[in-house]
Protein backbone atom coordinates (compact mmCIF):
# COMPACT_ATOMS: atom_id res chain seq x y z
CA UNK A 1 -46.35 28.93 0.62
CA UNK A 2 -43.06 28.73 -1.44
CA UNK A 3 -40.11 27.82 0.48
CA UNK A 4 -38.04 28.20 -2.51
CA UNK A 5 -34.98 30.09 -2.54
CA UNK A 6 -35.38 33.29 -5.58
CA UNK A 7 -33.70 33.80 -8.10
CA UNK A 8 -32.00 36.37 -6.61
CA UNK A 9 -30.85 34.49 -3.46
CA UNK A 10 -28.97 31.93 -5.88
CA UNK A 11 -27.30 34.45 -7.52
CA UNK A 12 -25.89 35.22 -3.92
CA UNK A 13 -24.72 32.14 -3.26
CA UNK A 14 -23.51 31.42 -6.42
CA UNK A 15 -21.59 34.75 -6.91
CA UNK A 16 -20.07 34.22 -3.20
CA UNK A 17 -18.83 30.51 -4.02
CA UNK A 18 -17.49 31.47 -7.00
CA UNK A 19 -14.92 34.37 -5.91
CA UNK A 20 -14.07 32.01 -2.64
CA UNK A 21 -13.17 29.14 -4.92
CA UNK A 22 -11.47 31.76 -7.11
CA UNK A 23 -9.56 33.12 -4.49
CA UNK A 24 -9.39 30.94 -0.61
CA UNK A 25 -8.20 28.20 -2.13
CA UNK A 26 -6.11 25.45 -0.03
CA UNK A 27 -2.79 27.27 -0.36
CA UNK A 28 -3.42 30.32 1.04
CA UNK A 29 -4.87 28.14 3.78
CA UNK A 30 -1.39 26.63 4.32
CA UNK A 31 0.29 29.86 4.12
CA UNK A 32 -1.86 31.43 6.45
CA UNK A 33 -1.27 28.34 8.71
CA UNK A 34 2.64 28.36 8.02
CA UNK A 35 3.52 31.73 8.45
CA UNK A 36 0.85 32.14 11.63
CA UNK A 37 -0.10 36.04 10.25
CA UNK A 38 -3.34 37.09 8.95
CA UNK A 39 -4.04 38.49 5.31
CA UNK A 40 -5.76 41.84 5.21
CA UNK A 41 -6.31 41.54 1.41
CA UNK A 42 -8.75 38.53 2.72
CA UNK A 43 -11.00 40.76 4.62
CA UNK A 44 -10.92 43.53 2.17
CA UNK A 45 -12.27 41.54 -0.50
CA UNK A 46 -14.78 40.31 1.96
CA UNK A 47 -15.76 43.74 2.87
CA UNK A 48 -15.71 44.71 -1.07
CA UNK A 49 -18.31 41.99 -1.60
CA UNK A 50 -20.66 43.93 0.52
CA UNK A 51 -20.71 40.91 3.36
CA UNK A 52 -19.87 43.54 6.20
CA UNK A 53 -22.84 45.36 5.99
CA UNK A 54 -25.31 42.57 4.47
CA UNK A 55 -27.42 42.35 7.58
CA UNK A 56 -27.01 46.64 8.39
CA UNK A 57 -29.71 48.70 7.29
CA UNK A 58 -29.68 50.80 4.14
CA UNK A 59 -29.69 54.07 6.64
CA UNK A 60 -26.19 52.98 8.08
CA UNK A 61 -24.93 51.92 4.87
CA UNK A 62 -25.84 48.15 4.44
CA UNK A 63 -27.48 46.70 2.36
CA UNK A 64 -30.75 45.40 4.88
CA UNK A 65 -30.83 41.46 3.77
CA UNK A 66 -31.95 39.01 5.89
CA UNK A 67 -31.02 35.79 7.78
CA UNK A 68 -31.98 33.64 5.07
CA UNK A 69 -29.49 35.75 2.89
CA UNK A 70 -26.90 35.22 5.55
CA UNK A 71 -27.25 31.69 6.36
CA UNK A 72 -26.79 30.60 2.32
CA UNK A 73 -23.57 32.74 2.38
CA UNK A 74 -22.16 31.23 6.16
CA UNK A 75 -22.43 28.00 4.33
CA UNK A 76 -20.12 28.77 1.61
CA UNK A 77 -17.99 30.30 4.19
CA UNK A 78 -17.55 27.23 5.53
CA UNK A 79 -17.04 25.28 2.73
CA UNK A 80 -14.48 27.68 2.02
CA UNK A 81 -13.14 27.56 5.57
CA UNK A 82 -12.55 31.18 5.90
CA UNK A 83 -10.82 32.14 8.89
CA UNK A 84 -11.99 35.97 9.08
CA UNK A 85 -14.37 36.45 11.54
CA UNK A 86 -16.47 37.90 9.41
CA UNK A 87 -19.51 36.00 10.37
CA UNK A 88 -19.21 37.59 14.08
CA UNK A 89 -19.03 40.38 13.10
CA UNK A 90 -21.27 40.84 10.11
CA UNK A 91 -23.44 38.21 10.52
CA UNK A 92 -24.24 38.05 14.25
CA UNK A 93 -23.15 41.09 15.77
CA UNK A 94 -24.47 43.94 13.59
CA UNK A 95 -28.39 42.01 13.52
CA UNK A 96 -28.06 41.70 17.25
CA UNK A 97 -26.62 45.58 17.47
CA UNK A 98 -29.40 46.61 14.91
CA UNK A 99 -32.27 44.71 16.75
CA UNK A 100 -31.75 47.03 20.23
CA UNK A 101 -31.46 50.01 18.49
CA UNK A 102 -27.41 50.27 18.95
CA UNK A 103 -26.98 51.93 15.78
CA UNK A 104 -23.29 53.64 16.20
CA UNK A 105 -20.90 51.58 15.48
CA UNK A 106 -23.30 49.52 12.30
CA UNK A 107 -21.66 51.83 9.78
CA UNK A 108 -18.24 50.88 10.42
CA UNK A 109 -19.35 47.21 10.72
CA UNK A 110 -20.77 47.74 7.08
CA UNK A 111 -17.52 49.17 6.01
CA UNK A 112 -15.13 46.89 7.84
CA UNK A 113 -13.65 49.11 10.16
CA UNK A 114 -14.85 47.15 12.89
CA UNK A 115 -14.17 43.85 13.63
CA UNK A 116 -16.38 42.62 16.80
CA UNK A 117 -15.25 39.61 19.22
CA UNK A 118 -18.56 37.60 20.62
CA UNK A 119 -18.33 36.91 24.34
CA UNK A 120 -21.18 34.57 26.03
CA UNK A 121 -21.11 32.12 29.10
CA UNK A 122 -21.71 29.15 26.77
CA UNK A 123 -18.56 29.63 25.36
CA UNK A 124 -15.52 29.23 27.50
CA UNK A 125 -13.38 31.21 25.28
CA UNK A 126 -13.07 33.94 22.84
CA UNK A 127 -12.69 33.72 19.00
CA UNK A 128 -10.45 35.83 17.51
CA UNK A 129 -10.05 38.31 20.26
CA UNK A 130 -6.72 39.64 19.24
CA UNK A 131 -7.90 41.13 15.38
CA UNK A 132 -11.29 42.58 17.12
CA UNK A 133 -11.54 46.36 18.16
CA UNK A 134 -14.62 45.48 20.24
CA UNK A 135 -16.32 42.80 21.70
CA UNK A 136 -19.95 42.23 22.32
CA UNK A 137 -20.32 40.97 25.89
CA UNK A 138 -23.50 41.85 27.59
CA UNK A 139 -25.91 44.05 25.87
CA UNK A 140 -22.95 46.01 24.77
CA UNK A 141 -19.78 45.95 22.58
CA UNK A 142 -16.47 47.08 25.11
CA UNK A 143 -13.12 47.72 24.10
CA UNK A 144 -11.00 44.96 23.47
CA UNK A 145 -8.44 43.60 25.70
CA UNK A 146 -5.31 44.75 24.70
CA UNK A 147 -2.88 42.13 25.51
CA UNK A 148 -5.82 39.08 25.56
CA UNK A 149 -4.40 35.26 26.67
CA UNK A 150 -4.08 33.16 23.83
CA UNK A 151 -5.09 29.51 24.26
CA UNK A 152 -4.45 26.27 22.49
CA UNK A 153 -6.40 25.44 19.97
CA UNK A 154 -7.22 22.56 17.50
CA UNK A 155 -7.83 24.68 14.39
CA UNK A 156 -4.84 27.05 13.64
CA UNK A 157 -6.62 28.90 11.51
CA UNK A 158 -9.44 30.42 14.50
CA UNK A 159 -7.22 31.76 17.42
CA UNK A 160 -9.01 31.14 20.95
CA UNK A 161 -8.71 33.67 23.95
CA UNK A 162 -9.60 33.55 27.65
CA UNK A 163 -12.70 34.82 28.00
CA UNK A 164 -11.84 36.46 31.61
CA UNK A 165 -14.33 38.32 32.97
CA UNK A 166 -16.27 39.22 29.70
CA UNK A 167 -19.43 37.20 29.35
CA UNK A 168 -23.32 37.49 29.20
CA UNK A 169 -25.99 35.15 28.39
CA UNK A 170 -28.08 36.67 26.01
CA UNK A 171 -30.30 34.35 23.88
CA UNK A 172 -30.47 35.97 21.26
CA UNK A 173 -26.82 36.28 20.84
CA UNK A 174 -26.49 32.65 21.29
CA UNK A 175 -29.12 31.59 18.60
CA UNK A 176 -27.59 34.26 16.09
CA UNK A 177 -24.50 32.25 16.73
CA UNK A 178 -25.35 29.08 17.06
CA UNK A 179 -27.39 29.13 13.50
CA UNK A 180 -24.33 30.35 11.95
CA UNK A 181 -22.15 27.81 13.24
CA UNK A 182 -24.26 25.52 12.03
CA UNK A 183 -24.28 26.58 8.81
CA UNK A 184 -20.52 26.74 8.49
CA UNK A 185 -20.69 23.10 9.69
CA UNK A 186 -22.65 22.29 6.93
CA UNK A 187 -20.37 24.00 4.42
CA UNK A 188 -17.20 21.75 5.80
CA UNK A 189 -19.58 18.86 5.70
CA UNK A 190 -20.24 19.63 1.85
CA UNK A 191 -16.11 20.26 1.00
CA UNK A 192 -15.34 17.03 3.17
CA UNK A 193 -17.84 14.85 1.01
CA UNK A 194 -16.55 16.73 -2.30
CA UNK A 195 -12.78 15.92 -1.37
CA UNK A 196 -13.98 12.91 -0.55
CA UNK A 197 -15.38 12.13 -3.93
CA UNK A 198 -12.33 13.60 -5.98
CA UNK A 199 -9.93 11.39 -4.26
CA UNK A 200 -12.02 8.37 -4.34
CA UNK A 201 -11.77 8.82 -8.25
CA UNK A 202 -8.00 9.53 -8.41
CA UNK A 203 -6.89 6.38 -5.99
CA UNK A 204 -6.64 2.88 -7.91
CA UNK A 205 -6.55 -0.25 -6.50
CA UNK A 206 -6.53 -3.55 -7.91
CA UNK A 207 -6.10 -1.51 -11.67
CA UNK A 208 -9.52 0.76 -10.86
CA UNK A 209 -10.90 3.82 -8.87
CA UNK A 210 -11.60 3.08 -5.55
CA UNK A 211 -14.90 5.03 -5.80
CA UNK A 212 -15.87 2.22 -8.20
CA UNK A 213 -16.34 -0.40 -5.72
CA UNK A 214 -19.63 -0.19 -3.74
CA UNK A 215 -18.70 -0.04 -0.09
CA UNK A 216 -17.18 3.04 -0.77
CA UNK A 217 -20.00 4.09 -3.08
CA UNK A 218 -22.43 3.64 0.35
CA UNK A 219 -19.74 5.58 2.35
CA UNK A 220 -20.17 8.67 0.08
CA UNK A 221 -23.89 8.08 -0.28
CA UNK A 222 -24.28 7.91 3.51
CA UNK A 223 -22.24 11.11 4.05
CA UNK A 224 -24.34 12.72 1.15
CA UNK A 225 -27.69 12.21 3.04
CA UNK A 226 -26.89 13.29 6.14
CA UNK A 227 -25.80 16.77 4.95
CA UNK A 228 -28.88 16.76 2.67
CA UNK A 229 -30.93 16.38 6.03
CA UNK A 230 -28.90 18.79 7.83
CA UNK A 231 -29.68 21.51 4.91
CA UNK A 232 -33.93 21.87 5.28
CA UNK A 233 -33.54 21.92 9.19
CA UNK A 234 -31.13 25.10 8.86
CA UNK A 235 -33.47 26.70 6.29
CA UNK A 236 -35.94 26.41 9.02
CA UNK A 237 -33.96 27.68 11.85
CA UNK A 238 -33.11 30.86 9.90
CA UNK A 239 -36.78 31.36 8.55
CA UNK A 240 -38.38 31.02 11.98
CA UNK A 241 -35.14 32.97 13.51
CA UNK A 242 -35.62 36.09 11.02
CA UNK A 243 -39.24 35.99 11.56
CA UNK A 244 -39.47 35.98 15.15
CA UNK A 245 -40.75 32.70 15.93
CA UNK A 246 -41.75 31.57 18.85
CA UNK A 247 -39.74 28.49 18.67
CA UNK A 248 -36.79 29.79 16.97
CA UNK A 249 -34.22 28.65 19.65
CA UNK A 250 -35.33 24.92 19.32
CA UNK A 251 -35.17 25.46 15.94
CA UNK A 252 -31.98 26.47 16.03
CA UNK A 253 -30.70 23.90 18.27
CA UNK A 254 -32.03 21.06 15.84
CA UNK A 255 -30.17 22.45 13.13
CA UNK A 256 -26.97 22.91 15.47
CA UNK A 257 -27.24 19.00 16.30
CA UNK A 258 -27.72 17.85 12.77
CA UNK A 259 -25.07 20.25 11.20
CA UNK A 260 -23.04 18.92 13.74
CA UNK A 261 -23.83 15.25 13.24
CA UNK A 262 -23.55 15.88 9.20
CA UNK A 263 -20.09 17.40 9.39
CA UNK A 264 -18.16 15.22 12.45
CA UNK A 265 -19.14 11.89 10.26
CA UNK A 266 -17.98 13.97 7.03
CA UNK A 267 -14.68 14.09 8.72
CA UNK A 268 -14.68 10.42 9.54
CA UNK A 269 -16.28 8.95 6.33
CA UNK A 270 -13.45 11.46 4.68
CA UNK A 271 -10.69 9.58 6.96
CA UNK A 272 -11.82 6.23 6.04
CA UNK A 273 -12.00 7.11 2.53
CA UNK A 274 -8.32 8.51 2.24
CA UNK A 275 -7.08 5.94 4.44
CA UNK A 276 -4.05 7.17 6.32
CA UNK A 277 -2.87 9.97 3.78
CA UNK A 278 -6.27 11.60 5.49
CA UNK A 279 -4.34 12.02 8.78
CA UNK A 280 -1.00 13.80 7.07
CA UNK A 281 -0.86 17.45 6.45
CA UNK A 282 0.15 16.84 3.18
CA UNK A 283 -3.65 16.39 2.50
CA UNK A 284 -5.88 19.32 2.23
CA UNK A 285 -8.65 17.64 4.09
CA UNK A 286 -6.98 18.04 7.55
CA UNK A 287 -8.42 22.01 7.27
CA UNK A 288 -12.00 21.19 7.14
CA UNK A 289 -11.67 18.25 9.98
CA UNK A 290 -10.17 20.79 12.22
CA UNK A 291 -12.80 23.69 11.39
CA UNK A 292 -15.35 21.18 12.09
CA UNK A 293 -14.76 19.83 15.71
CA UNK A 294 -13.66 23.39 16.41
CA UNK A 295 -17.01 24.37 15.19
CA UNK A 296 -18.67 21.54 17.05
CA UNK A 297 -18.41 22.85 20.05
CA UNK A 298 -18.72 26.61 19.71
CA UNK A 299 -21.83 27.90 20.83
CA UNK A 300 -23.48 24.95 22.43
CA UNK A 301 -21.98 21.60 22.01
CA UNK A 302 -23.95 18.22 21.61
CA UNK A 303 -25.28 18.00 25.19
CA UNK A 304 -26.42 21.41 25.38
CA UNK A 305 -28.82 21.77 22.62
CA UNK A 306 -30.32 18.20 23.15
CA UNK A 307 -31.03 19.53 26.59
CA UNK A 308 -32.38 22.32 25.42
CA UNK A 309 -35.14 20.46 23.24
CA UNK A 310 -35.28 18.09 25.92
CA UNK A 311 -35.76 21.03 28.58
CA UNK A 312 -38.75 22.01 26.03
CA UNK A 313 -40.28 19.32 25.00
CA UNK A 314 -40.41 17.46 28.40
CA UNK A 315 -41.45 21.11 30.55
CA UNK A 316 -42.53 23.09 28.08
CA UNK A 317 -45.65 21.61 27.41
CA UNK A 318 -45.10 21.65 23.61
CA UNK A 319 -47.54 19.55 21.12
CA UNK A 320 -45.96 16.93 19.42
CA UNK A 321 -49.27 14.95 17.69
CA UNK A 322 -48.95 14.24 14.06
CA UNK A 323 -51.10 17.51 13.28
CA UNK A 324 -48.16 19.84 13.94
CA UNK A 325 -46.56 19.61 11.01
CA UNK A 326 -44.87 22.60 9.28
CA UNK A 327 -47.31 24.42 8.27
CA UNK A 328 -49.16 24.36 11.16
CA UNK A 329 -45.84 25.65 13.06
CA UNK A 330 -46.60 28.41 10.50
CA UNK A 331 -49.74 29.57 11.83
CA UNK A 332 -49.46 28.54 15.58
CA UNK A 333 -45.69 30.38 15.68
């Protein structure tokens, strides 16, 4: 089996990192966060790339890719730190309206006439209730609240709302989330590391780079293999999630935990590394810290999806011998 990405899945990624570097760059991240308002023009050019109906099928005017295809692009959206809620909408909302059969409202997902708000017990709170024309609570999407209670958050950039009495508990819903979380997390883990990196060649001390001396050389390094790690488990989690597996939601609680564990010491290896310029706003860096402890704990923080494995693994009578390797998850899924 070839677990290879195609050709045509790089040129995905590629094309979608290359217009967000081109155009979310850092300073329309601080206007955004100065002036408090939202840019349209963000969304259409979103919507223009074909994101919002990516996961719709070809009958309701998407284009019918696949997790896989969504996961590489939820990456760069994070790495980008793109504050549309794009991925709610298009990436987990339409596959989870599309798997039941609720087909009329996909076409307006696909061409962004829809934005959906995701509502589910694990959360506590509401994302970006107050741009979304429905949310998915349930196993349906509702009108929106029209005057929704805005809470405090620590990431300007993704308002939070009180839930109320909206909620559900769907699993599905909650793995289609969770995976792209996760993947997000991995994308700020990947910017942190890069900023990291640029600054550590800019700063000089004692008449040379900082990033020349080793201890910061193994700070990089370590950051560097935990995202590494964090990548292959959420290729896995999307493969066995777009395939049906039976395991999918462990899978995609492993690759919550290590996304998570990649990014939050991405943020701190990135504070040590800029010293205390890291904490000012001045810094650019402060954006992907924030995105990433918001992220942390959407959809299932820490303790959750370790007790979900654990709730598996320890009841669920699951085979852990040294014959159940991946391929044999494969054939046994």
């Amino acid at each position: 089996m070839d677990f290879r990405f195609t050709e045509d899945q790089i040129t995905l990624r590629d094309s979608i990192r290359e217009f967000l570097e081109g155009t979310h760059t850092p300073e329309l991240l601080r206007r955004l966060d100065e002036t408090g308002a939202r840019d349209e023009s963000v969304w259409n050019s979103l919507i223009e790339m074909g994101l919002g109906g990516l996961l719709v099928p070809e009958d309701q005017g998407g284009l019918a890719m696949g997790l896989i295809e969504a996961t590489l692009i939820a990456v760069e959206l994070g790495r980008a730190n793109v504050s549309e809620p794009i991925v709610d909408t298009a990436f987990v909302a339409a596959p989870w309206l599309a798997a039941r059969g609720q087909t009329d409202r996909l076409a307006d997902i696909a061409a962004g006439e829809l934005k959906v708000a995701l509502a589910h017990d694990v959360n506590p709170w509401i994302a970006d209730l107050d741009q979304a024309g429905a949310v998915l609570a349930g196993n349906a999407l509702v009108a929106a609240p029209a005057s929704p209670v805005a809470l405090d958050t620590v990431d300007p950039l993704r308002r939070l709302f009180a839930r109320g009495d909206l909620g559900g508990n769907d699993t599905h819903l909650l793995d289609l989330a969770a995976l792209m979380a996760a993947a997000q997390l991995v994308g700020a883990a990947d910017r942190m590391l890069a900023l990291s990196v640029d600054y550590a060649k800019q700063r000089e001390q004692f008449g040379q780079p900082i990033g020349s001396f080793q201890a910061v050389k193994h700070h990089a390094a370590s950051v560097a293999v935990k995202v590494e790690f964090a990548k292959p488990v959420l290729w896995r989690a999307a493969y066995a999630l777009q395939n049906g597996h039976a395991r999918a939601s462990l899978n995609v609680s492993h690759a919550k935990l290590a996304a998570t564990d990649a990014a939050i010491f991405a943020a701190e290896t990135a504070i040590q590394i800029h010293g205390a310029m890291g904490y000012t706003y001045e810094v650019d860096l402060h954006f992907w810290m924030k995105r990433a402890w918001a992220l942390a704990g959407a959809w299932g923080d820490r303790t959750f999806h370790m007790k979900r494995i654990d709730d598996a693994v320890i009841g669920g009578g699951i085979d852990l011998g040294p014959d159940r390797t991946f391929a044999s998850e494969m054939i046994h899924a």
